[in-house]
C-alpha atoms as a PDB file:
ATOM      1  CA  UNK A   1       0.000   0.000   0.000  1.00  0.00           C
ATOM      2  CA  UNK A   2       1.468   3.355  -1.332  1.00  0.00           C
ATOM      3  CA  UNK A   3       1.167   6.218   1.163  1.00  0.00           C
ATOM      4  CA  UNK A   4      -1.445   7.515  -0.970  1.00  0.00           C
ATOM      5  CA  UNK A   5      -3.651   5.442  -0.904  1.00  0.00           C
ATOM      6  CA  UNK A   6      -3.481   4.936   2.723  1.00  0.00           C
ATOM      7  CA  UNK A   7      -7.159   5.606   4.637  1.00  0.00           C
ATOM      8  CA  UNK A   8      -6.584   9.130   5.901  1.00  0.00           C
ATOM      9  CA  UNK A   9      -5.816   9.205  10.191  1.00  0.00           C
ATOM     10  CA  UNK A  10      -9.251  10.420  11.316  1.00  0.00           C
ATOM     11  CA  UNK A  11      -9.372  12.214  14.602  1.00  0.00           C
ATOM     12  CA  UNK A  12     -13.140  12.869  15.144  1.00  0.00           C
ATOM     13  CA  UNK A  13     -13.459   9.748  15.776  1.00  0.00           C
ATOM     14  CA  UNK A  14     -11.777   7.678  19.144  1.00  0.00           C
ATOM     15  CA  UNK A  15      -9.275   5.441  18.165  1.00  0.00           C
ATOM     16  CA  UNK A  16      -8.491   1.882  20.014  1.00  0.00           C
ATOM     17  CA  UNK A  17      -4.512   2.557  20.165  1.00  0.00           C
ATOM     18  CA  UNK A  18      -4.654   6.054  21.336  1.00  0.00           C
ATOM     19  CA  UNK A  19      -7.201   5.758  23.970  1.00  0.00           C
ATOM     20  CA  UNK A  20      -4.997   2.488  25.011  1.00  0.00           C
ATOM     21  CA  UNK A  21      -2.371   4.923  25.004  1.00  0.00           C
ATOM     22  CA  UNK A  22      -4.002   7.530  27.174  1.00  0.00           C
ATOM     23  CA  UNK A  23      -4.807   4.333  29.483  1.00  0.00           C
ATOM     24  CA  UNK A  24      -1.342   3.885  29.613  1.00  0.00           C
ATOM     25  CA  UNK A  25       0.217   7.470  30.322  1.00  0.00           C
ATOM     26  CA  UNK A  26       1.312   8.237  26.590  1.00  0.00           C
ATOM     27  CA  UNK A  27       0.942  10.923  25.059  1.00  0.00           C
ATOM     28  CA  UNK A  28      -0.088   9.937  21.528  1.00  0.00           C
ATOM     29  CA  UNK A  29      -4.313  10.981  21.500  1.00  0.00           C
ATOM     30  CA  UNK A  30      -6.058  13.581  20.651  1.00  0.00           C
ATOM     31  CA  UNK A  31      -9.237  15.414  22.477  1.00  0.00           C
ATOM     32  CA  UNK A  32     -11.746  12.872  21.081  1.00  0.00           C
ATOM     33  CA  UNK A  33      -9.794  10.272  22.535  1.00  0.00           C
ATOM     34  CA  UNK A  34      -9.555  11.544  26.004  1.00  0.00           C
ATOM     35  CA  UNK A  35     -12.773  11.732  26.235  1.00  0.00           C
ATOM     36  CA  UNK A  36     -13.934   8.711  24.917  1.00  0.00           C
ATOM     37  CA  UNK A  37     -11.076   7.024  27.276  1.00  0.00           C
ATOM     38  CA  UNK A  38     -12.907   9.252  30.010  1.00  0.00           C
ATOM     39  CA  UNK A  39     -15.999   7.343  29.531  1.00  0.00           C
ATOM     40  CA  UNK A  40     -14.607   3.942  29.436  1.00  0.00           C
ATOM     41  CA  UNK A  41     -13.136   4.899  32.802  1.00  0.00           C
ATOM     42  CA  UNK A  42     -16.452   6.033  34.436  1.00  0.00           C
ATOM     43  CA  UNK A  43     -17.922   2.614  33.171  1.00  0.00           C
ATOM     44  CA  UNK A  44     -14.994   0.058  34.073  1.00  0.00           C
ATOM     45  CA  UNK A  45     -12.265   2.214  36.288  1.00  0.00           C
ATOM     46  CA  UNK A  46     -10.324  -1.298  36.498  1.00  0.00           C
ATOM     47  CA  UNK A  47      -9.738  -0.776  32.493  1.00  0.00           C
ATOM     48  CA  UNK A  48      -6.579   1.678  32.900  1.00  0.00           C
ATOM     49  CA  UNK A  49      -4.753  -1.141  34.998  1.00  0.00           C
ATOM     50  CA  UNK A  50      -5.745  -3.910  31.927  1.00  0.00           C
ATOM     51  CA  UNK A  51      -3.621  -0.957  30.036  1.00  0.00           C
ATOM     52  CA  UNK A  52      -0.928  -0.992  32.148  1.00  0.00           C
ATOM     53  CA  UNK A  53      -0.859  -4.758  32.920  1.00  0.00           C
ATOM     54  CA  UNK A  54      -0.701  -5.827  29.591  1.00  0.00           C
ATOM     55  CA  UNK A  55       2.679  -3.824  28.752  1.00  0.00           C
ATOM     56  CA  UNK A  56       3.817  -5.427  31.589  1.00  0.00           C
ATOM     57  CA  UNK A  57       2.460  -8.676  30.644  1.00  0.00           C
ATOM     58  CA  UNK A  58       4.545  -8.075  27.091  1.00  0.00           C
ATOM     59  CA  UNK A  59       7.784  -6.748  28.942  1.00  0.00           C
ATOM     60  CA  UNK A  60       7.595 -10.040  31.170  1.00  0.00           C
ATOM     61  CA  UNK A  61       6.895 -12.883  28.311  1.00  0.00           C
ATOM     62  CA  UNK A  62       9.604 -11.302  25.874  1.00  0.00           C
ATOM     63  CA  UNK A  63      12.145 -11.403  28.891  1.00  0.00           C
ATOM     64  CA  UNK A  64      11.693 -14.767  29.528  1.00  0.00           C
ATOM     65  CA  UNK A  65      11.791 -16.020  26.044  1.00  0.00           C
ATOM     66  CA  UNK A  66      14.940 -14.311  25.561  1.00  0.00           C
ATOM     67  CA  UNK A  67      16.586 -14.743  28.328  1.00  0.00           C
ATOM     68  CA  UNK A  68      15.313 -18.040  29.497  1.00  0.00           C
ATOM     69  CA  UNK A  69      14.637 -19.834  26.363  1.00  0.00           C
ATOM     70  CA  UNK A  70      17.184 -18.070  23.620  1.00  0.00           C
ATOM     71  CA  UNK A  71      14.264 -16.651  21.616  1.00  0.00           C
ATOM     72  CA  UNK A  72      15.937 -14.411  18.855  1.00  0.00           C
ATOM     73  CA  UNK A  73      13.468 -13.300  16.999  1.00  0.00           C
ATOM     74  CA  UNK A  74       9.954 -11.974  17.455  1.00  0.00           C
ATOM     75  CA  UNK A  75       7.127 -11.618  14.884  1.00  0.00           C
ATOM     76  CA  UNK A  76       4.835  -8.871  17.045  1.00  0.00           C
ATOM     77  CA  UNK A  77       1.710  -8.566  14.854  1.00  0.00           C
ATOM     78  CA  UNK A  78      -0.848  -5.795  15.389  1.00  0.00           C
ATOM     79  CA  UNK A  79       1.408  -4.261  17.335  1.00  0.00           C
ATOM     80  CA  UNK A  80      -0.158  -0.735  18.136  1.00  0.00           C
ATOM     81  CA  UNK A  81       1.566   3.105  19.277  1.00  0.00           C
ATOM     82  CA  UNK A  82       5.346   2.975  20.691  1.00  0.00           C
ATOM     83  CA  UNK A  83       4.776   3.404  24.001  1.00  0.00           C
ATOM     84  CA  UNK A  84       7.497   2.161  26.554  1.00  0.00           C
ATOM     85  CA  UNK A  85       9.719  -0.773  26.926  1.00  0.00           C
ATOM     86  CA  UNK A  86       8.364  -2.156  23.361  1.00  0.00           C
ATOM     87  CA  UNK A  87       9.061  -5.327  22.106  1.00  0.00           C
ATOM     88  CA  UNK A  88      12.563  -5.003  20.350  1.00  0.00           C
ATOM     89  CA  UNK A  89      13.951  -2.809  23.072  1.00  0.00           C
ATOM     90  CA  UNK A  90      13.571  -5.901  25.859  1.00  0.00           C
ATOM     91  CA  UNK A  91      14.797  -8.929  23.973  1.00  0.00           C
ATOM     92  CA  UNK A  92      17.470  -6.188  22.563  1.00  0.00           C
ATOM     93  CA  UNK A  93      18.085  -4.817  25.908  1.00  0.00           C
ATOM     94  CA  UNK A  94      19.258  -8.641  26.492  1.00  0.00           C
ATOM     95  CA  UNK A  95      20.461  -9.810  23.294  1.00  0.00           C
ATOM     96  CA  UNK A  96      21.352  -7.291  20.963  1.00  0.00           C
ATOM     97  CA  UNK A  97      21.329  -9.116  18.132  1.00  0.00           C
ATOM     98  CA  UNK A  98      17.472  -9.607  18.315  1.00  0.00           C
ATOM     99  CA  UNK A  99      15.641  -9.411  15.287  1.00  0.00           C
ATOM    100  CA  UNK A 100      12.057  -8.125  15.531  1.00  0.00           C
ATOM    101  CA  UNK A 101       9.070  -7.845  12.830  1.00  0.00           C
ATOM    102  CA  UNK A 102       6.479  -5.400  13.386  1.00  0.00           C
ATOM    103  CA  UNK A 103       3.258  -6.203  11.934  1.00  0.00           C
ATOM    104  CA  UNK A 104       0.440  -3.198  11.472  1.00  0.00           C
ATOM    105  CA  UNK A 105      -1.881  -1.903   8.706  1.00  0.00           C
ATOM    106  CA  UNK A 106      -3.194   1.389  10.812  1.00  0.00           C
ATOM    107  CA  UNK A 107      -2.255   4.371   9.661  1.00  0.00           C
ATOM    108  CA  UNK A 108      -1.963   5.987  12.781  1.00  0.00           C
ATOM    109  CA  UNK A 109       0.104   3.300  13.668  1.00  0.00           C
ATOM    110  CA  UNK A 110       2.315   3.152  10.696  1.00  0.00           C
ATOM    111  CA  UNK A 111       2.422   7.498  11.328  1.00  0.00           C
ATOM    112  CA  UNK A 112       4.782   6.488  14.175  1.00  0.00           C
ATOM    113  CA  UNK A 113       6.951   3.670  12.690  1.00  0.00           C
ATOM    114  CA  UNK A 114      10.127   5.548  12.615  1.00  0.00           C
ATOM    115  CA  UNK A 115       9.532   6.866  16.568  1.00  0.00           C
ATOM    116  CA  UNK A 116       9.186   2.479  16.896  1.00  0.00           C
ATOM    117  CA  UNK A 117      11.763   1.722  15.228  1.00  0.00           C
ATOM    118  CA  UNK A 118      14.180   4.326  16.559  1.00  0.00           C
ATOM    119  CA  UNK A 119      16.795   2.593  19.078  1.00  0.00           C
ATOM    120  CA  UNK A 120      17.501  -0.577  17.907  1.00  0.00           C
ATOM    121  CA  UNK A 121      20.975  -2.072  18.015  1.00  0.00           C
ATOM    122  CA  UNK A 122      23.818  -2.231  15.744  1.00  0.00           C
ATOM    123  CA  UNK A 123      23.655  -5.837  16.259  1.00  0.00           C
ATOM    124  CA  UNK A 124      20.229  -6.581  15.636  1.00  0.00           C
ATOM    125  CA  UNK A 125      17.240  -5.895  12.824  1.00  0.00           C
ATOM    126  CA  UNK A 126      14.007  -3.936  13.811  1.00  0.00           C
ATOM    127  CA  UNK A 127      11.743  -3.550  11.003  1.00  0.00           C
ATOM    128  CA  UNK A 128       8.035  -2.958  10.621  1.00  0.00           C
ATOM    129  CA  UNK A 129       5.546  -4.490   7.760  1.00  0.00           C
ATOM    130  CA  UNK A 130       2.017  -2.520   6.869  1.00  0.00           C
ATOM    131  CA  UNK A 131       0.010  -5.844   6.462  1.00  0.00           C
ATOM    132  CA  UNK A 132      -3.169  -6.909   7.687  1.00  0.00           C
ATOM    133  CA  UNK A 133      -3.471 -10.110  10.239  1.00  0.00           C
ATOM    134  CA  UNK A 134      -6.144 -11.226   8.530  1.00  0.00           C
ATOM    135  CA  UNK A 135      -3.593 -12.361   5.684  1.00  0.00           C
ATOM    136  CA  UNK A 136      -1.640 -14.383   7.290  1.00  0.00           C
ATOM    137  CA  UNK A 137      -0.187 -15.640   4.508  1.00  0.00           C
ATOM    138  CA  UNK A 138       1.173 -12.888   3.128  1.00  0.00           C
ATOM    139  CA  UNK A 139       2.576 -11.564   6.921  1.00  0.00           C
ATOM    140  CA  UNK A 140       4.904 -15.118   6.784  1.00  0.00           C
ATOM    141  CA  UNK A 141       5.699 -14.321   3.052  1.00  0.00           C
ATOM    142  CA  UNK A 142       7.381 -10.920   3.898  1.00  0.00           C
ATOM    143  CA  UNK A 143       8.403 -12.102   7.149  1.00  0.00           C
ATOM    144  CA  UNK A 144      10.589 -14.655   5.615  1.00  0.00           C
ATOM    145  CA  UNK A 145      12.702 -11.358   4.188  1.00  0.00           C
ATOM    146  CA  UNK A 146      14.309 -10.930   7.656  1.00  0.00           C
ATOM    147  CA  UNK A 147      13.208 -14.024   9.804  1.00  0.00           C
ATOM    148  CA  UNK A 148      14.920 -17.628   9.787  1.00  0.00           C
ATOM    149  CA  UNK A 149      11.751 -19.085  10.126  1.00  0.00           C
ATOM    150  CA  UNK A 150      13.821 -22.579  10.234  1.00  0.00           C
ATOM    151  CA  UNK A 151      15.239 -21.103  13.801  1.00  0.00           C
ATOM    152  CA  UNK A 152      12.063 -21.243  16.813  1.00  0.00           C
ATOM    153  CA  UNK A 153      11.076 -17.424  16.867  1.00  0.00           C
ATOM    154  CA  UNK A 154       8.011 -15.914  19.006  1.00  0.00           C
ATOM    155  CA  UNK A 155       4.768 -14.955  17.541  1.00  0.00           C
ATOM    156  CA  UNK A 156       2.806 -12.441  19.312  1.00  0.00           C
ATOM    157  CA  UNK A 157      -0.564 -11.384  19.503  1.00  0.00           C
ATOM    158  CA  UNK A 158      -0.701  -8.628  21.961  1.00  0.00           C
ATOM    159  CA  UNK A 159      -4.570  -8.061  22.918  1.00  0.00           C
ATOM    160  CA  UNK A 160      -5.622  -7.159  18.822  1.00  0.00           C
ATOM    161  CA  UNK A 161      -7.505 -10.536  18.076  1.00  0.00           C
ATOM    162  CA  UNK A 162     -10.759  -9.472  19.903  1.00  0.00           C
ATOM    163  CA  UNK A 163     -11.326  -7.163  16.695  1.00  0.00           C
ATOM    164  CA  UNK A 164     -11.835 -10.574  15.350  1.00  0.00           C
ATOM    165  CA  UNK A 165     -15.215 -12.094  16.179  1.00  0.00           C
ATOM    166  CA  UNK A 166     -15.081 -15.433  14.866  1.00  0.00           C
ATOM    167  CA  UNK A 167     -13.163 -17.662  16.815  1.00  0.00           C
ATOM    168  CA  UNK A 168     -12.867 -19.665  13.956  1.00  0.00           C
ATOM    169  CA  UNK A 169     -11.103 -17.034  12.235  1.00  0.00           C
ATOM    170  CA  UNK A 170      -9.293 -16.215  15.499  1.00  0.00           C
ATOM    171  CA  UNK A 171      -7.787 -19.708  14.877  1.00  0.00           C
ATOM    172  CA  UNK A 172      -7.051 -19.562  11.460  1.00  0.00           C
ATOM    173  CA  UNK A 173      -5.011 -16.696  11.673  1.00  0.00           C
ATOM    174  CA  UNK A 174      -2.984 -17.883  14.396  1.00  0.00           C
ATOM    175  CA  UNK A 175      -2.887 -21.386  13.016  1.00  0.00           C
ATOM    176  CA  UNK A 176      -1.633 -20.165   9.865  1.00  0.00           C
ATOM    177  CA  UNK A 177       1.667 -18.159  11.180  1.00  0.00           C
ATOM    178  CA  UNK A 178       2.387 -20.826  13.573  1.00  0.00           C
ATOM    179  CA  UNK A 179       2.157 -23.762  11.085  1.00  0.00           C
ATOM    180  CA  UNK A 180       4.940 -22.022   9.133  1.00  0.00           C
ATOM    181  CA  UNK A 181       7.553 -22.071  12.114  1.00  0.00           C
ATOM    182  CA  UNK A 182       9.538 -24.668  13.635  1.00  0.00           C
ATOM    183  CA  UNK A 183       9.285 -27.127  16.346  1.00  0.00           C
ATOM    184  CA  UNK A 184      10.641 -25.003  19.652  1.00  0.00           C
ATOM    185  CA  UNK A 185       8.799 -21.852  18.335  1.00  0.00           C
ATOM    186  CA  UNK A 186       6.246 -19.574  20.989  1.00  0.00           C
ATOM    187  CA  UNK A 187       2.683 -18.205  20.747  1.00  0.00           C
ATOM    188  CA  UNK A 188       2.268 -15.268  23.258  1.00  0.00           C
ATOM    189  CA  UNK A 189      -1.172 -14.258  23.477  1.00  0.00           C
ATOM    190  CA  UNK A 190      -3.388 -12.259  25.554  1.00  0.00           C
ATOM    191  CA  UNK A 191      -6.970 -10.920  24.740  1.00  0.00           C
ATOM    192  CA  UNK A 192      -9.830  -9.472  26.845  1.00  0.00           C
ATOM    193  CA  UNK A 193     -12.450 -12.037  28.089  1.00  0.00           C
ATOM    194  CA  UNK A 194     -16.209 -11.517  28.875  1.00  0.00           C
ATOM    195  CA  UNK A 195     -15.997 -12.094  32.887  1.00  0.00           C
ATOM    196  CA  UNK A 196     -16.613  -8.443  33.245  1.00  0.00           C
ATOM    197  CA  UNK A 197     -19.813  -6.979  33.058  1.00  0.00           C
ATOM    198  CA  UNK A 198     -18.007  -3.427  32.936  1.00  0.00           C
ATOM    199  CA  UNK A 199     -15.809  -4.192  30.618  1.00  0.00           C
ATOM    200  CA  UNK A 200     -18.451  -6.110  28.294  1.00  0.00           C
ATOM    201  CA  UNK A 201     -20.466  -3.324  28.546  1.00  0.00           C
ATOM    202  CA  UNK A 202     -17.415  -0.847  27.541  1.00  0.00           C
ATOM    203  CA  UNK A 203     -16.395  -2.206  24.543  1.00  0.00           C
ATOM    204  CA  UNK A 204     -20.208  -2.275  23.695  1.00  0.00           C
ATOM    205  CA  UNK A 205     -20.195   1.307  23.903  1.00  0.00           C
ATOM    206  CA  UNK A 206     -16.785   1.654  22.707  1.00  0.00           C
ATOM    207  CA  UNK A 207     -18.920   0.251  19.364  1.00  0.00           C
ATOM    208  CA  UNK A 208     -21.484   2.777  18.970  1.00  0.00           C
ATOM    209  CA  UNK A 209     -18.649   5.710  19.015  1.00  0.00           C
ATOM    210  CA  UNK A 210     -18.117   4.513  15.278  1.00  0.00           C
ATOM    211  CA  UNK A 211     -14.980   3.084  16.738  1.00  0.00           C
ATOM    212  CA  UNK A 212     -13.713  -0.947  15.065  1.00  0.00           C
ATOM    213  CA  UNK A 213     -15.265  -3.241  17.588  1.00  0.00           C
ATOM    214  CA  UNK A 214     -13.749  -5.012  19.660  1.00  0.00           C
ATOM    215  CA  UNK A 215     -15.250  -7.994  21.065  1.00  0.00           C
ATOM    216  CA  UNK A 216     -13.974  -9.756  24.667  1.00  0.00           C
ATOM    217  CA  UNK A 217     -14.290 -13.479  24.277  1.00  0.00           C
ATOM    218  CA  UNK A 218     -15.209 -16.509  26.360  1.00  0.00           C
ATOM    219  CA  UNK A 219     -12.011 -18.013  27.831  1.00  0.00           C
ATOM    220  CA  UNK A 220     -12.881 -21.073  26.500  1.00  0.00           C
ATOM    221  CA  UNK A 221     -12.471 -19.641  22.921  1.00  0.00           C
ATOM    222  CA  UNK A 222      -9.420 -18.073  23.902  1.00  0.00           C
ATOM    223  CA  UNK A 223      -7.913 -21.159  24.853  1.00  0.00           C
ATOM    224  CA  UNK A 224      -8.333 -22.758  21.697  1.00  0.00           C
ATOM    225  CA  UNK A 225      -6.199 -20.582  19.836  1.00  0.00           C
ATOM    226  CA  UNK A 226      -3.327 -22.646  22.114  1.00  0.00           C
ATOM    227  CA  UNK A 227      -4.727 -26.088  20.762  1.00  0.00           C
ATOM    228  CA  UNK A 228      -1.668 -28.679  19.751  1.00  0.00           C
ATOM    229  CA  UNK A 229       0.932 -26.163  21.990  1.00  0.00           C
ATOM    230  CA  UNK A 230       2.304 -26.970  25.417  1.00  0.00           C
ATOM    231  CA  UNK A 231       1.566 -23.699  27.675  1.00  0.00           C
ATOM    232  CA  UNK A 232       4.342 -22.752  29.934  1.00  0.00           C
ATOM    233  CA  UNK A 233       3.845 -22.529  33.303  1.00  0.00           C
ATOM    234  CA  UNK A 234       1.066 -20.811  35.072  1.00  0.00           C
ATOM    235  CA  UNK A 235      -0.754 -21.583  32.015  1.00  0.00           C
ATOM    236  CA  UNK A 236      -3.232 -19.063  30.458  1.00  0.00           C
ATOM    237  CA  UNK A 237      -3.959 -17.342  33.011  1.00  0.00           C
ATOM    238  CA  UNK A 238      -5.168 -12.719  34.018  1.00  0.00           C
ATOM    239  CA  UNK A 239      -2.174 -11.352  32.578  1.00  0.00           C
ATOM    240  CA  UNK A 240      -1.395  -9.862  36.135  1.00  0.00           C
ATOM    241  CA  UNK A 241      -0.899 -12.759  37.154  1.00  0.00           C
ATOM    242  CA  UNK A 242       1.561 -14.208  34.623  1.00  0.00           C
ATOM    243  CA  UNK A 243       4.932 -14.717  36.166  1.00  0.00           C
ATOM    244  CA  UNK A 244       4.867 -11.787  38.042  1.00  0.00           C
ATOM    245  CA  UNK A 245       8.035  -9.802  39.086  1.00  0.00           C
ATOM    246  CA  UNK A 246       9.348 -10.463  42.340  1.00  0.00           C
ATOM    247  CA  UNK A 247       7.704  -8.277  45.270  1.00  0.00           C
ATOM    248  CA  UNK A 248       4.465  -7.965  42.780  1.00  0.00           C
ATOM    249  CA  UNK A 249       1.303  -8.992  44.651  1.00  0.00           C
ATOM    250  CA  UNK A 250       0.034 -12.141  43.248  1.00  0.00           C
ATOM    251  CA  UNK A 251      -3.351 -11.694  45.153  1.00  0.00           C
ATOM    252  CA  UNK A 252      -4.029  -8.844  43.066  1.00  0.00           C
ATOM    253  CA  UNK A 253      -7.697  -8.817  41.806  1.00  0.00           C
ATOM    254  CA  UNK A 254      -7.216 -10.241  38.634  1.00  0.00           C
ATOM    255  CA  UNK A 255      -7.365  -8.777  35.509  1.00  0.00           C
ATOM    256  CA  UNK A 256     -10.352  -9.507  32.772  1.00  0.00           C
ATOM    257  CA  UNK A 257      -7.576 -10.356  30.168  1.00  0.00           C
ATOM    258  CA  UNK A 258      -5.905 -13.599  30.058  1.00  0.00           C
ATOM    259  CA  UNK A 259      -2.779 -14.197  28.634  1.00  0.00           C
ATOM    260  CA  UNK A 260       0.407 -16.678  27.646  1.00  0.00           C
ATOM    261  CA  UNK A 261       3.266 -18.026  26.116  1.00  0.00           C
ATOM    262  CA  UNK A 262       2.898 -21.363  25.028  1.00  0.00           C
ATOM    263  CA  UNK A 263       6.010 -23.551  22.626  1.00  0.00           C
ATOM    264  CA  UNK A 264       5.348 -25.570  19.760  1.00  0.00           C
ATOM    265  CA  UNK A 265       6.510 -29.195  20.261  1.00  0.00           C
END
């Protein structure tokens, strides 16, 4: 896609990323974002931690893939606004020569590639791809380009596949980019799950703001998308309470977002 022809940033209208950016402290949102993150506050005030918690969630599952497993490359698709600690800045931060795909077909998002991209190491390859997840296909095909995708690498789907309704589709799509790595390859996954009344009813009126939908899911669909992998220990479980630093409080309330990291045998 050409800049051209790219669908013009619109910002009368909330956007998903920014608001999850104004969740998250950023700075990257505009007036209409505010206060449609306002609102989404007032109905489900537990929403900004999800935000935060799910960074954290990212920062914790690269770490341990890189450091604990020798994951050296990452395939981060729908990957959203920089914000802090992304992913090629902690499996850098550990092994510089990291290599790390960026998957996104937003043009907001794609507006702030080069802040994304800024930082990486000598060492290693950051680079971003304007594709859509729902060709898989094609995401592999251009992924190839950089990725040794006869080495295990890490695919990641960082809270985007509830703008996906089908879980059959939901499947599909992860199916399809895992079936094309290697034995000792990762899924990390998180999504939002229906448990919530608040947040149900949030993302419901998230909807009617002319914003894309976004749909939390039964965690029984959302384990699924794990079928045929073995999941690492704690399992899928609220992203809060995935391998939590030490000193965190694992008797946090949890989180209606359930997340993790699971290897391909």
């Amino acid at each position: 896609m050409t800049e051209d022809s790219r669908p013009a940033i619109r910002t009368d209208i909330p956007h998903s990323a920014r608001i999850w950016n104004y969740w998250m402290g950023g700075h990257d949102y505009y007036e209409v974002d505010r206060i449609a993150g306002d609102a989404g506050l007032a109905i489900d005030p537990e929403i900004a931690t999800m935000a935060v918690q799910s960074r954290q969630f990212l920062i914790r599952a690269v770490r341990f893939l890189a450091e604990e497993k020798g994951i050296r490359q990452f395939l981060d698709i729908g990957t959203g606004l920089p914000t802090m600690q992304n992913t090629h800045e902690v499996a850098q931060g550990f092994a510089p020569e990291s290599k790390i795909v960026y998957v996104d077909n937003d043009p907001l998002v794609l507006a702030h590639a080069r802040t994304l991209l800024a930082g990486t190491t000598d060492e290693g390859v950051t680079t971003y791809l304007d594709s859509d997840y729902h060709r898989p296909e094609l995401i592999v095909a251009d992924a190839r380009h950089v990725l040794n995708f006869t080495q295990p690498l890490a695919v990641m789907f960082m809270g985007v596949l509830g703008h996906e309704h089908s879980p059959e589709e939901m499947r599909r799509i992860v199916r399809t980019v895992l079936n094309a790595t290697t034995a000792g390859s990762y899924l990390v996954l998180w999504d939002g799950t229906d448990d919530s009344e608040a947040y149900v009813r949030l993302c419901h009126d998230y909807t009617d703001t002319g914003g894309v939908p976004y749909v939390p899911r039964p965690l029984v669909d959302l384990r699924t998308a794990f079928d045929g992998l073995e999941l690492v220990e704690p399992g899928l479980v609220p992203i809060n309470r995935w391998r939590p630093d030490s000193g965190a409080a694992e008797d946090t309330p949890p989180v209606s977002a359930y997340g993790g990291v699971a290897r391909k045998p």
